[in-house]
Every structure is written in C-alpha cells, then in structure tokens.
C-alpha atoms as a PDB file:
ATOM      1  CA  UNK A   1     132.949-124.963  53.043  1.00  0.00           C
ATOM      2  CA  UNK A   2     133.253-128.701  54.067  1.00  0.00           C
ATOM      3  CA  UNK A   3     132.608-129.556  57.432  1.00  0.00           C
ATOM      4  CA  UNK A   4     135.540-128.940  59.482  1.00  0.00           C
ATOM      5  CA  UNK A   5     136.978-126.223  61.712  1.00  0.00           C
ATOM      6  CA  UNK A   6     138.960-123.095  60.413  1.00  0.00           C
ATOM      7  CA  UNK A   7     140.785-120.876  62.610  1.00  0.00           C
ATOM      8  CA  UNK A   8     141.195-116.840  62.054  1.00  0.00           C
ATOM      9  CA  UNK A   9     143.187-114.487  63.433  1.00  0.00           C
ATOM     10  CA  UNK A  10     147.090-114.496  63.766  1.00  0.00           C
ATOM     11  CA  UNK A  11     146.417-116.132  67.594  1.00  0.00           C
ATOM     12  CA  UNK A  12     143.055-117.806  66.371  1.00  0.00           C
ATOM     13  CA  UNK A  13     140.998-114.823  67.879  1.00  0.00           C
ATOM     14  CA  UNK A  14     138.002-116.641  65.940  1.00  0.00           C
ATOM     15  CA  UNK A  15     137.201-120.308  65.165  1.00  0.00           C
ATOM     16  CA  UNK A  16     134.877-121.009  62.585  1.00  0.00           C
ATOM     17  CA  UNK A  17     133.263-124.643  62.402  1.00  0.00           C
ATOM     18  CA  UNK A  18     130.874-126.365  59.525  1.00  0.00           C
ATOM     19  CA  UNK A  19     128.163-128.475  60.748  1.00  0.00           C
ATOM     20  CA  UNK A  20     126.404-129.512  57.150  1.00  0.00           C
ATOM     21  CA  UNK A  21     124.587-125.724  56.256  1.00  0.00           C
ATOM     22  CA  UNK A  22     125.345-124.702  60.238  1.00  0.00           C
ATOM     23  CA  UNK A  23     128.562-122.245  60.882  1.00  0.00           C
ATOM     24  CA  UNK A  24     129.566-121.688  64.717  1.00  0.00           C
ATOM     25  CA  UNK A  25     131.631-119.041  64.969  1.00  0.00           C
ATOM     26  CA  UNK A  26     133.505-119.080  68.045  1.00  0.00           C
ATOM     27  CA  UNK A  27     135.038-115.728  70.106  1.00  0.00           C
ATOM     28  CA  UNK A  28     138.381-117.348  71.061  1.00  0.00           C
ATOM     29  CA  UNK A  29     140.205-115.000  73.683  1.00  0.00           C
ATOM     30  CA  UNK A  30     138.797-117.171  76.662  1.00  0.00           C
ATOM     31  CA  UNK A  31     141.765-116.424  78.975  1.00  0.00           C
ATOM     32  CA  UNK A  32     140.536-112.242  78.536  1.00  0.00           C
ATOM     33  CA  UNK A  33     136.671-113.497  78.571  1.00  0.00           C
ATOM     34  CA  UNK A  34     136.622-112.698  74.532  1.00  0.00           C
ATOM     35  CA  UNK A  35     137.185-109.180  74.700  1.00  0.00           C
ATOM     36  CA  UNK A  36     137.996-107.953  72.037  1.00  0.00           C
ATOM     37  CA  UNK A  37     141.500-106.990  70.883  1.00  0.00           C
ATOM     38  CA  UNK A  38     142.383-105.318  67.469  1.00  0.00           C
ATOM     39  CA  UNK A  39     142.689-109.008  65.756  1.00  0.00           C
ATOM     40  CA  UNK A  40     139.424-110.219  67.219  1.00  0.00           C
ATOM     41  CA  UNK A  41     137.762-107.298  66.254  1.00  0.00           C
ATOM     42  CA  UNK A  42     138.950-107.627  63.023  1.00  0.00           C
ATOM     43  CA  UNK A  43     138.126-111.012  62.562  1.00  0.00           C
ATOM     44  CA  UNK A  44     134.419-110.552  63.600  1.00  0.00           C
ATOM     45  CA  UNK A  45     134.300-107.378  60.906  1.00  0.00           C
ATOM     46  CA  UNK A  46     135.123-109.571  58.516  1.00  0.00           C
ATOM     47  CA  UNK A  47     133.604-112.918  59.006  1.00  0.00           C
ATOM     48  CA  UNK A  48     129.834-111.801  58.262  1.00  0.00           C
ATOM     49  CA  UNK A  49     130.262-110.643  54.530  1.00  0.00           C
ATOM     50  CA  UNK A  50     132.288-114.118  53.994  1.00  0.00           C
ATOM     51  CA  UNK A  51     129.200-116.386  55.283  1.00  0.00           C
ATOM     52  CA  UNK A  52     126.787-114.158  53.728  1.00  0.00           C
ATOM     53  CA  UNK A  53     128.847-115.100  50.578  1.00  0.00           C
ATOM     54  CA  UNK A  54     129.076-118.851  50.979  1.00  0.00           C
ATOM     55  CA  UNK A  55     125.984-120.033  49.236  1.00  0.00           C
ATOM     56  CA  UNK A  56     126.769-123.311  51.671  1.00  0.00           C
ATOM     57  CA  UNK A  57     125.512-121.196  54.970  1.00  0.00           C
ATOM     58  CA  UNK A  58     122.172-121.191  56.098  1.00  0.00           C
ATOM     59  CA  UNK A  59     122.381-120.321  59.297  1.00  0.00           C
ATOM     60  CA  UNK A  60     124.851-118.976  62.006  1.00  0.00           C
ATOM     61  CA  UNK A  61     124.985-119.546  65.512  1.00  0.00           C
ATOM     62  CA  UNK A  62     127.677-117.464  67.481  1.00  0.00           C
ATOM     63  CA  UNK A  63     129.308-117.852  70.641  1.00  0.00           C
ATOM     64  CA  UNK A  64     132.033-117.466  72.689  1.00  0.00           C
ATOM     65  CA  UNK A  65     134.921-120.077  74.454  1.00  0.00           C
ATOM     66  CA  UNK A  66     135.369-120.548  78.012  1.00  0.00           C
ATOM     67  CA  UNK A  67     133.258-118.589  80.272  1.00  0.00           C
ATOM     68  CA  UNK A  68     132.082-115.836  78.528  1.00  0.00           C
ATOM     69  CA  UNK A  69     130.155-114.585  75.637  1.00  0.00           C
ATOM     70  CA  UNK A  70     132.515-111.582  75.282  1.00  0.00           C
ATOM     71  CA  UNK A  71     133.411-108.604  77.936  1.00  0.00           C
ATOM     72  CA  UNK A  72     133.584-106.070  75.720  1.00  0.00           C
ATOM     73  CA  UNK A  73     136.859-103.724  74.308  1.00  0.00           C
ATOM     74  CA  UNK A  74     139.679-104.820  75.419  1.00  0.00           C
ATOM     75  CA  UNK A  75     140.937-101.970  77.758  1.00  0.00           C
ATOM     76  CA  UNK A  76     144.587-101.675  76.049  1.00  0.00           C
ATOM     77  CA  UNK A  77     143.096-101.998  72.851  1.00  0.00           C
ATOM     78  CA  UNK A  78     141.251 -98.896  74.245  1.00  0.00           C
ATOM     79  CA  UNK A  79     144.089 -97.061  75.517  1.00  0.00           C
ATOM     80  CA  UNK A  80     145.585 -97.101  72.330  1.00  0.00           C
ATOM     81  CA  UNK A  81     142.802 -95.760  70.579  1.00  0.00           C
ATOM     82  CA  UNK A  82     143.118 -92.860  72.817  1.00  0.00           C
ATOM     83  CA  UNK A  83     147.134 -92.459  71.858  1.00  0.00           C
ATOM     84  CA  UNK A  84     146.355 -93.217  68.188  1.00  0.00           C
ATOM     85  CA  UNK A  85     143.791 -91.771  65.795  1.00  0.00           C
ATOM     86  CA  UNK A  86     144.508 -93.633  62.841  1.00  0.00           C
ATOM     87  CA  UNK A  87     143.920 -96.916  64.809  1.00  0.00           C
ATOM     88  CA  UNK A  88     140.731 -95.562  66.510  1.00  0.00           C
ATOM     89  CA  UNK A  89     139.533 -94.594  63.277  1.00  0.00           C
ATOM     90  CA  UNK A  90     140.559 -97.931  61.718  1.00  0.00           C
ATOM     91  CA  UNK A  91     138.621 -99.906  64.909  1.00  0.00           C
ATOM     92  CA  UNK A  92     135.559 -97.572  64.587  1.00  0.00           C
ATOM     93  CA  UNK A  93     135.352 -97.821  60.897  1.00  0.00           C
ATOM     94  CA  UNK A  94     135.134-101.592  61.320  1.00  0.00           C
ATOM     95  CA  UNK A  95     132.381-101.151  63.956  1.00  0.00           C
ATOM     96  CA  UNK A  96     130.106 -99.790  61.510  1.00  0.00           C
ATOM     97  CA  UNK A  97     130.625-102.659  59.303  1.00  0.00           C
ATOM     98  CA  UNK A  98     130.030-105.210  61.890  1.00  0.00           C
ATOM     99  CA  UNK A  99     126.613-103.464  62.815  1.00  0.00           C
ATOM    100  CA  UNK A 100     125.447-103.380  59.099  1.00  0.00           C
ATOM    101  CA  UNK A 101     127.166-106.711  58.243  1.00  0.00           C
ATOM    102  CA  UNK A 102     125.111-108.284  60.785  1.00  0.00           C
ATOM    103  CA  UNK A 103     121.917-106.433  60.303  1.00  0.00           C
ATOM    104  CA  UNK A 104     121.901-107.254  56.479  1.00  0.00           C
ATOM    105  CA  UNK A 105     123.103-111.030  56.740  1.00  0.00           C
ATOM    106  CA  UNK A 106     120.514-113.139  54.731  1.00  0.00           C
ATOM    107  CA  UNK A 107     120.702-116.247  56.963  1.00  0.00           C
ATOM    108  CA  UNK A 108     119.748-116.193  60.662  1.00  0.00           C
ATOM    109  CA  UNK A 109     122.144-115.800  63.461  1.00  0.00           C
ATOM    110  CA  UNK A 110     121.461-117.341  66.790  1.00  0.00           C
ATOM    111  CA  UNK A 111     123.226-115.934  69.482  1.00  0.00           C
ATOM    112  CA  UNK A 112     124.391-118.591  72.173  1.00  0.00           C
ATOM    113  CA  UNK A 113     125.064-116.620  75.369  1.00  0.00           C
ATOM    114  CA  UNK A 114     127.651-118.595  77.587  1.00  0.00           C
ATOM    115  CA  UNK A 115     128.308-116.508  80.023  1.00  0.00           C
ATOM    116  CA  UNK A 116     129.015-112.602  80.500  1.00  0.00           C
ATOM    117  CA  UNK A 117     127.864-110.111  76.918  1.00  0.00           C
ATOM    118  CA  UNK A 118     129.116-106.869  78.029  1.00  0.00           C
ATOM    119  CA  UNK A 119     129.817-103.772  76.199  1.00  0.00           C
ATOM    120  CA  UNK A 120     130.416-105.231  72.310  1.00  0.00           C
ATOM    121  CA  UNK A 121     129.368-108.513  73.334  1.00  0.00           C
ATOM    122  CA  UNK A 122     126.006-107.495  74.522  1.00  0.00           C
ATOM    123  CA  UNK A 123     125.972-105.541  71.255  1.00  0.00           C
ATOM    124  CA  UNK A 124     126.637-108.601  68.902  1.00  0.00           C
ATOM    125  CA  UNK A 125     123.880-110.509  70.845  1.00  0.00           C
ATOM    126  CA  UNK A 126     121.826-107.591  70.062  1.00  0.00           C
ATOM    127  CA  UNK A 127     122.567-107.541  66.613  1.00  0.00           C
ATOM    128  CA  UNK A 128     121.491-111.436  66.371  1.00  0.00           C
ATOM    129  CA  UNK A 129     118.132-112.876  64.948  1.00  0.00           C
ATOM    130  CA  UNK A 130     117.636-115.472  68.151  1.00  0.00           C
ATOM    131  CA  UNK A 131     118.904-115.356  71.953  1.00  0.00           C
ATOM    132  CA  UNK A 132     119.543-118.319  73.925  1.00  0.00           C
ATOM    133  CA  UNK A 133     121.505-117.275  77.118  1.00  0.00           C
ATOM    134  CA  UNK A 134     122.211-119.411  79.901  1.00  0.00           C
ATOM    135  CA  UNK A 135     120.928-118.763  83.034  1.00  0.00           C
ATOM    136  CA  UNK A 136     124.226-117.678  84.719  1.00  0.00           C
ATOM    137  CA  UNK A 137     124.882-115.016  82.048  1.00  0.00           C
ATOM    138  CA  UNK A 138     124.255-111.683  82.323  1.00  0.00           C
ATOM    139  CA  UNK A 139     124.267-108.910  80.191  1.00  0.00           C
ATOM    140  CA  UNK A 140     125.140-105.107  80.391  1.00  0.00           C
ATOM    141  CA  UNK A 141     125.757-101.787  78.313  1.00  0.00           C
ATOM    142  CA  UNK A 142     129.005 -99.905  79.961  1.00  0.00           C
ATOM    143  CA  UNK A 143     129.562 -97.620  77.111  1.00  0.00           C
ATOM    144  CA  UNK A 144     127.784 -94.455  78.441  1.00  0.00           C
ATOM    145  CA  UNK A 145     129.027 -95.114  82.212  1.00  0.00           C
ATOM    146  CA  UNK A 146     132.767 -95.412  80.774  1.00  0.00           C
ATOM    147  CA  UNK A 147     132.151 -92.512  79.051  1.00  0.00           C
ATOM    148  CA  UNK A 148     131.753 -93.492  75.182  1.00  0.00           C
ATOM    149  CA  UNK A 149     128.791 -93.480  73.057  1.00  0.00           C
ATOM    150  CA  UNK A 150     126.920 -95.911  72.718  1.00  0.00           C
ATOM    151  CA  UNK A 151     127.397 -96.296  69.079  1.00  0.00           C
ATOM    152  CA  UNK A 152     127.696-100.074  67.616  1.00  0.00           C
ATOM    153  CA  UNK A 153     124.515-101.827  68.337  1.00  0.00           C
ATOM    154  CA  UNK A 154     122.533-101.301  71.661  1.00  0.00           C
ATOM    155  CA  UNK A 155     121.751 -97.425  71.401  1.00  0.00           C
ATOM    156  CA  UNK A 156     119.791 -98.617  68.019  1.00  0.00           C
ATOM    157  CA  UNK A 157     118.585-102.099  68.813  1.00  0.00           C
ATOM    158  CA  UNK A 158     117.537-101.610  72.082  1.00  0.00           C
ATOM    159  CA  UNK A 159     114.444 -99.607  70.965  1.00  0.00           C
ATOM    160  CA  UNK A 160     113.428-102.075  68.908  1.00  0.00           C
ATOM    161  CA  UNK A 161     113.937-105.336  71.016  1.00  0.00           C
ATOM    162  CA  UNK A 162     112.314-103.671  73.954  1.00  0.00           C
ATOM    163  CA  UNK A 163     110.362-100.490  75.399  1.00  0.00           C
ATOM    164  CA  UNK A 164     112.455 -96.784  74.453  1.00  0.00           C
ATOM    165  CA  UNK A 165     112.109 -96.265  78.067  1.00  0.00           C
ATOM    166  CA  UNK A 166     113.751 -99.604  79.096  1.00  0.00           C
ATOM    167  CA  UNK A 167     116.806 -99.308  76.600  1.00  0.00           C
ATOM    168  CA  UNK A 168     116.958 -95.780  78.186  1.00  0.00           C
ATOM    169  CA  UNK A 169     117.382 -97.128  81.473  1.00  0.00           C
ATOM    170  CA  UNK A 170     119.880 -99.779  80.431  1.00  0.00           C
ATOM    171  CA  UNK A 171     122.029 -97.820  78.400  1.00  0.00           C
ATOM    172  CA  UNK A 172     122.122 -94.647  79.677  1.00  0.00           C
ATOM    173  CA  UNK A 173     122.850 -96.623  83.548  1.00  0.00           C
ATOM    174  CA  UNK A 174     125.168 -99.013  82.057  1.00  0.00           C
ATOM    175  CA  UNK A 175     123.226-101.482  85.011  1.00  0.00           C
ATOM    176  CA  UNK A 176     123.433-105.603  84.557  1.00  0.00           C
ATOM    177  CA  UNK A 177     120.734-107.681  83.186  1.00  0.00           C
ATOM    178  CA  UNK A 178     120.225-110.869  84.250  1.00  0.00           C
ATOM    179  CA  UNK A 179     119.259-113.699  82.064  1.00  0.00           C
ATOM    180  CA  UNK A 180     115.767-113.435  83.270  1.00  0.00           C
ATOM    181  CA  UNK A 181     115.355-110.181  83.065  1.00  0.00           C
ATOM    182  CA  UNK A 182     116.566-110.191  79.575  1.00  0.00           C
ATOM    183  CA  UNK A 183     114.188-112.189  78.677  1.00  0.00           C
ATOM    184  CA  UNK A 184     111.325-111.072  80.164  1.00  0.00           C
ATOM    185  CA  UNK A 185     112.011-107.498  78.588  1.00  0.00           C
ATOM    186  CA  UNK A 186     112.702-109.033  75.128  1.00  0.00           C
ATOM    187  CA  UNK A 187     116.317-109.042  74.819  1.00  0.00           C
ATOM    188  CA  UNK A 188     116.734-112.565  74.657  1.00  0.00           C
ATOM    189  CA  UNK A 189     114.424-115.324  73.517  1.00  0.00           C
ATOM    190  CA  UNK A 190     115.620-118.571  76.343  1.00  0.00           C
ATOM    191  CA  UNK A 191     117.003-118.920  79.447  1.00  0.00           C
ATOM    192  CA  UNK A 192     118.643-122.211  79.199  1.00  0.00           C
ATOM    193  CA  UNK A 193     120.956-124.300  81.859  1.00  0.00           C
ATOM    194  CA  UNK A 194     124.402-123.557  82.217  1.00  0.00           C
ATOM    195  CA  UNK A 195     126.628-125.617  79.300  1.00  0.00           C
ATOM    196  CA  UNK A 196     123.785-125.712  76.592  1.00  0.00           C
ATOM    197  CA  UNK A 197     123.521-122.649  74.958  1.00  0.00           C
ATOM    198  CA  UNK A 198     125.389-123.913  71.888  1.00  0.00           C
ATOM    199  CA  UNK A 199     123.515-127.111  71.863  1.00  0.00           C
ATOM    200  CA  UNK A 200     120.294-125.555  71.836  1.00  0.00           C
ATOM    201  CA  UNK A 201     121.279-122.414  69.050  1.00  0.00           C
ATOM    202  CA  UNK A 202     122.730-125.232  66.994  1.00  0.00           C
ATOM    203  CA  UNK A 203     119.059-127.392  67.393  1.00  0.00           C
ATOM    204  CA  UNK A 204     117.413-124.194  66.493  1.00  0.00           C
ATOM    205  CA  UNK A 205     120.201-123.413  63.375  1.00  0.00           C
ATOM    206  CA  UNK A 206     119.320-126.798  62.170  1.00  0.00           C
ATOM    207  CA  UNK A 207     115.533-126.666  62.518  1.00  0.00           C
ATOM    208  CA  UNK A 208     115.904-122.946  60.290  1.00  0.00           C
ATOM    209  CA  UNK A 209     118.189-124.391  57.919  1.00  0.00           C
ATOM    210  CA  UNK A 210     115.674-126.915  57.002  1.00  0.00           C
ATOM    211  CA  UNK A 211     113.179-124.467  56.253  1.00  0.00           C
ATOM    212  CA  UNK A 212     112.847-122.985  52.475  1.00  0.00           C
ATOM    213  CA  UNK A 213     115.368-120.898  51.657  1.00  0.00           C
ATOM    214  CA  UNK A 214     113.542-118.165  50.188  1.00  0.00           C
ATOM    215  CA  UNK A 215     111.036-117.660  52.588  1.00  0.00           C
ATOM    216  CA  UNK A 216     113.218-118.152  55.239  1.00  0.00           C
ATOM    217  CA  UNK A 217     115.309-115.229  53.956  1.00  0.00           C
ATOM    218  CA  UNK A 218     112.664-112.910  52.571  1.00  0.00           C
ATOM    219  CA  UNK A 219     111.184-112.880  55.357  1.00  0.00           C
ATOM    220  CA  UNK A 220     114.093-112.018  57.961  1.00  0.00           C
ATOM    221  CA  UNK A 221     114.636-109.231  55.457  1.00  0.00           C
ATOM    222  CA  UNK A 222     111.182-108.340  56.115  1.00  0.00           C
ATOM    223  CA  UNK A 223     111.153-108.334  59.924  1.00  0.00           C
ATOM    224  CA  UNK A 224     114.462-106.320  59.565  1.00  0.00           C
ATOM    225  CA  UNK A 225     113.612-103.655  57.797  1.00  0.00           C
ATOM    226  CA  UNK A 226     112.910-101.397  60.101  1.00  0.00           C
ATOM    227  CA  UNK A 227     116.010-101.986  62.060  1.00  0.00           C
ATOM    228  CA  UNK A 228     118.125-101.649  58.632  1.00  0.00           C
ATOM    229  CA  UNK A 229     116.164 -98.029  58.192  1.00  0.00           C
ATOM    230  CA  UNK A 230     118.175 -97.265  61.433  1.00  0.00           C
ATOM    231  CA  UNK A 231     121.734 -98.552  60.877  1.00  0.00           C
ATOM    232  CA  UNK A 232     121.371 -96.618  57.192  1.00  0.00           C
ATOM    233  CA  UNK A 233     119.921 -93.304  58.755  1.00  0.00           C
ATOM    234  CA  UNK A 234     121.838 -92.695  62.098  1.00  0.00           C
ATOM    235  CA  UNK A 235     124.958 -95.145  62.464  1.00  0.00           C
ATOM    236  CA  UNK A 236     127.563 -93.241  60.684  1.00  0.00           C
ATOM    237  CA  UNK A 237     126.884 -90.271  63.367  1.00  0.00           C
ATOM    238  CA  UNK A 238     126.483 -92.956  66.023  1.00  0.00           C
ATOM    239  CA  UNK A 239     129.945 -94.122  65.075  1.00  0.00           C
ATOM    240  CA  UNK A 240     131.489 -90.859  64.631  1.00  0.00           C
ATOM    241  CA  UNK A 241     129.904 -89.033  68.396  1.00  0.00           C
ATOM    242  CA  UNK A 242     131.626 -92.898  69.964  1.00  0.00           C
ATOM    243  CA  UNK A 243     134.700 -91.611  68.211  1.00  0.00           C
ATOM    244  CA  UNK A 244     134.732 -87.998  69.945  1.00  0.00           C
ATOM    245  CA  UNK A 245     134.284 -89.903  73.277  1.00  0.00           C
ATOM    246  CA  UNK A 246     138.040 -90.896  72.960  1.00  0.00           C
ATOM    247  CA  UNK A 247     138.968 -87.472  73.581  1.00  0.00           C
ATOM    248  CA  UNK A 248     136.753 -86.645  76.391  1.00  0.00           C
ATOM    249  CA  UNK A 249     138.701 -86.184  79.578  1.00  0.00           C
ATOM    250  CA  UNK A 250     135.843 -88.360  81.271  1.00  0.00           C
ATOM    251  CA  UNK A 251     136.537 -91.122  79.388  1.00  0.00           C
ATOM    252  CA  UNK A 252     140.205 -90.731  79.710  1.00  0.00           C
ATOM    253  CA  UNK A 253     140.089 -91.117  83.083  1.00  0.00           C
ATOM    254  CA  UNK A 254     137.500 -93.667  83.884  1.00  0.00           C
ATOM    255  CA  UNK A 255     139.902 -96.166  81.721  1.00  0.00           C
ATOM    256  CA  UNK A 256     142.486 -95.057  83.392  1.00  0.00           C
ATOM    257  CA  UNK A 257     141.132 -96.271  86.740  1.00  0.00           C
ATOM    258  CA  UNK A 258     140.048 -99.203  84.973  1.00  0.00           C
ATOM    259  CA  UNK A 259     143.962-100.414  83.398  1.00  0.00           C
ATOM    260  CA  UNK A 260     144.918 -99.722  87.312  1.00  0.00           C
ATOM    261  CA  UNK A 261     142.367-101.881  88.404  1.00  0.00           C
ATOM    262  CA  UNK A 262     143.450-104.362  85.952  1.00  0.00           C
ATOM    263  CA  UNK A 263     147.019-104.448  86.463  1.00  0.00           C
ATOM    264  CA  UNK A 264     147.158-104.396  90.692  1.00  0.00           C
END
C-alpha cells in the first residue's frame, strides 16, 4: 500500500491512510461521534485481517474524526437488531471477529483516544496494544446498564489490563472513567493534551516500526498469549449470552427510552 489515503465504506464509515510502514485508520461517522452503524461496523470487522495481510504494515494506530473516539452502537442499528435476527446475528458474528482479529494482529496497534470511547469504542481501545487518550476523553462500559452483555472486549480485557475487582466495578456499573483515572488503573498508557493523540500514537507507531520485525512481533505474541487463551476459551459464549440480551424485555426498554431521548 503506497502512501496515500483510502476510504471504506459505502459513506466512507472508515478512512485508511499510509504513512511509510504506519496505517491510521480513521472511525469516520463524526457527525454521530463514530458510533457505529452496520457499514462502520463492518468496515472495522474487516480492516484488521487486511493489514495483518499487507506485509507493508508494521504498525497501526487507530482513531476516530471529530470529537470522539467512538460512542458505541448506534441505537437504530440496535433497534433493528431487536426486529431482525438474521441482522443481529450477522452484527454479532462480526463482533467476534473484530475481538480475535485484533487480539491476534502481528503488528502493534496504538489506540489514539480523541475524545469519548464508550460502549464498542472503549472496547476497541481495549483491544489495542498502546493507549494515548487525551485528557478531555473519557471512557465507559454501558453494556450491562443498557442491559446487554458485555461480550466484545471489556468483560475479557478488563481483567487483564487492570484489578478483577476494578473491571467488576466498571463493567458491571457501566460508570465513566476519566482519562486519569484510566490511566492510573492501567487502562490507558498517556494522558496527553487535547488535539495530540494522533500525533503522539503516530511518534510511538514510528518508533515500533523501526524496531526488528521479528522480535517486535514475537514478542507481542508473547505478551498476548494469555489474553488470546481468553478470546479462544470464552468469546463464542460471550458473544452468544450479548445475543440473548436482545430479547430481554430490560433491554428492550432501556433503548427504547434511549431512541426517545434521541429523537425529542
């Protein structure tokens, strides 16, 4: 892949840009704070095994446009996973290959937190071999609170970025984190000032990239295996209890009150 920019998605949901061995891939819904819509979603499914397969790529830093890392599902997305089980099953299927997609990728990815990561967006963060968040952004786990399980990332990263009783907390509550905070309970690397997140991942991308590749990659296997005993041993029950949440009536109705809230 030349350096350039490449666009993905039928509306450009994600933008993909080559900096030498550097890829930046780019959430692009900024007018809905990135959340994630059934082509976005897609997109992000998809994108991991394609880098992973570009000999080009050594290293990844993602982030989102505008003001936000990402806010999560996008609530009619949602509702229409509720109405249709062939979609939800389609959407949840591709959930479990973004969580071992990004747990397996052989090159680092550097998260660059530019605002809000809620619900998936905290999640891909997560799921990411560096933090840098910017000390506006927050981050938070809704998926419990809503009423879903929470399936595709924090309910088995958490526990290993932090203390089991601090992911309990966190998940289970649903409760913001600041940047700070993240940081200080190991759920992001560095607080940065507002605007350089993606300055700073890319520095980082570019100091890794330099590094030999073998060891470089070996070793992030390494310090991943324990996480990749995890996705292999409980996500396809993770994914399929998140999918049973879309029938609860609890769930139901707290997006209900949530599309209201939206809409008035």
């Amino acid at each position: 892949m030349a350096d350039g920019v490449t666009t993905r998605g039928p509306n450009d949901e994600v933008i993909v840009e080559a900096r030498g061995s550097v890829r930046i891939v780019t959430l692009n819904r900024p007018d809905a704070l990135n959340a994630a819509n059934e082509e976005l979603h897609g997109e992000v499914a998809r994108i991991w095994r394609e880098l992973d397969d570009d000999p080009a790529t050594a290293a990844i830093v993602l982030t989102g446009s505008g003001n936000a890392f990402s806010a999560g599902g996008d609530l009619h997305l949602l509702q229409r996973m509720v109405e249709d089980t062939a979609l939800r099953d389609a959407i949840m299927a591709e959930a479990g290959d973004i969580v071992r997609a990004m747990t397996s990728v052989r090159v680092p990815i550097i998260a660059a937190v530019n605002g809000p990561a809620v619900g998936l967006g905290c999640s891909l963060a997560s799921m990411s071999d560096m933090v840098i968040v910017e000390e506006h952004a927050y981050f938070a786990d809704p998926h419990v609170a809503l009423g879903l399980v929470a399936a595709d990332g924090g309910g088995l990263t958490w526990p290993l970025l932090t203390s089991l009783l601090r992911a309990k907390e966190f998940i289970l509550l649903g409760d913001r984190l600041s940047a700070a905070d993240a940081v200080q309970i190991g759920l992001a690397n560095r607080v940065v000032p507002t605007g350089t997140a993606v300055d700073v991942a890319i520095g980082l991308a570019e100091r890794m990239a330099k590094l030999p590749r073998q060891a470089l990659q070996e070793s992030k296997a390494l310090l991943n295996k324990a996480l990749r005993a995890s996705v292999d041993s409980w996500l396809s029950g993770a994914i399929a209890a998140e999918s049973a949440s879309f029938d609860e009536p609890a769930f139901q109705g707290n997006l209900a009150r949530m599309l209201r809230r939206s809409s008035s």
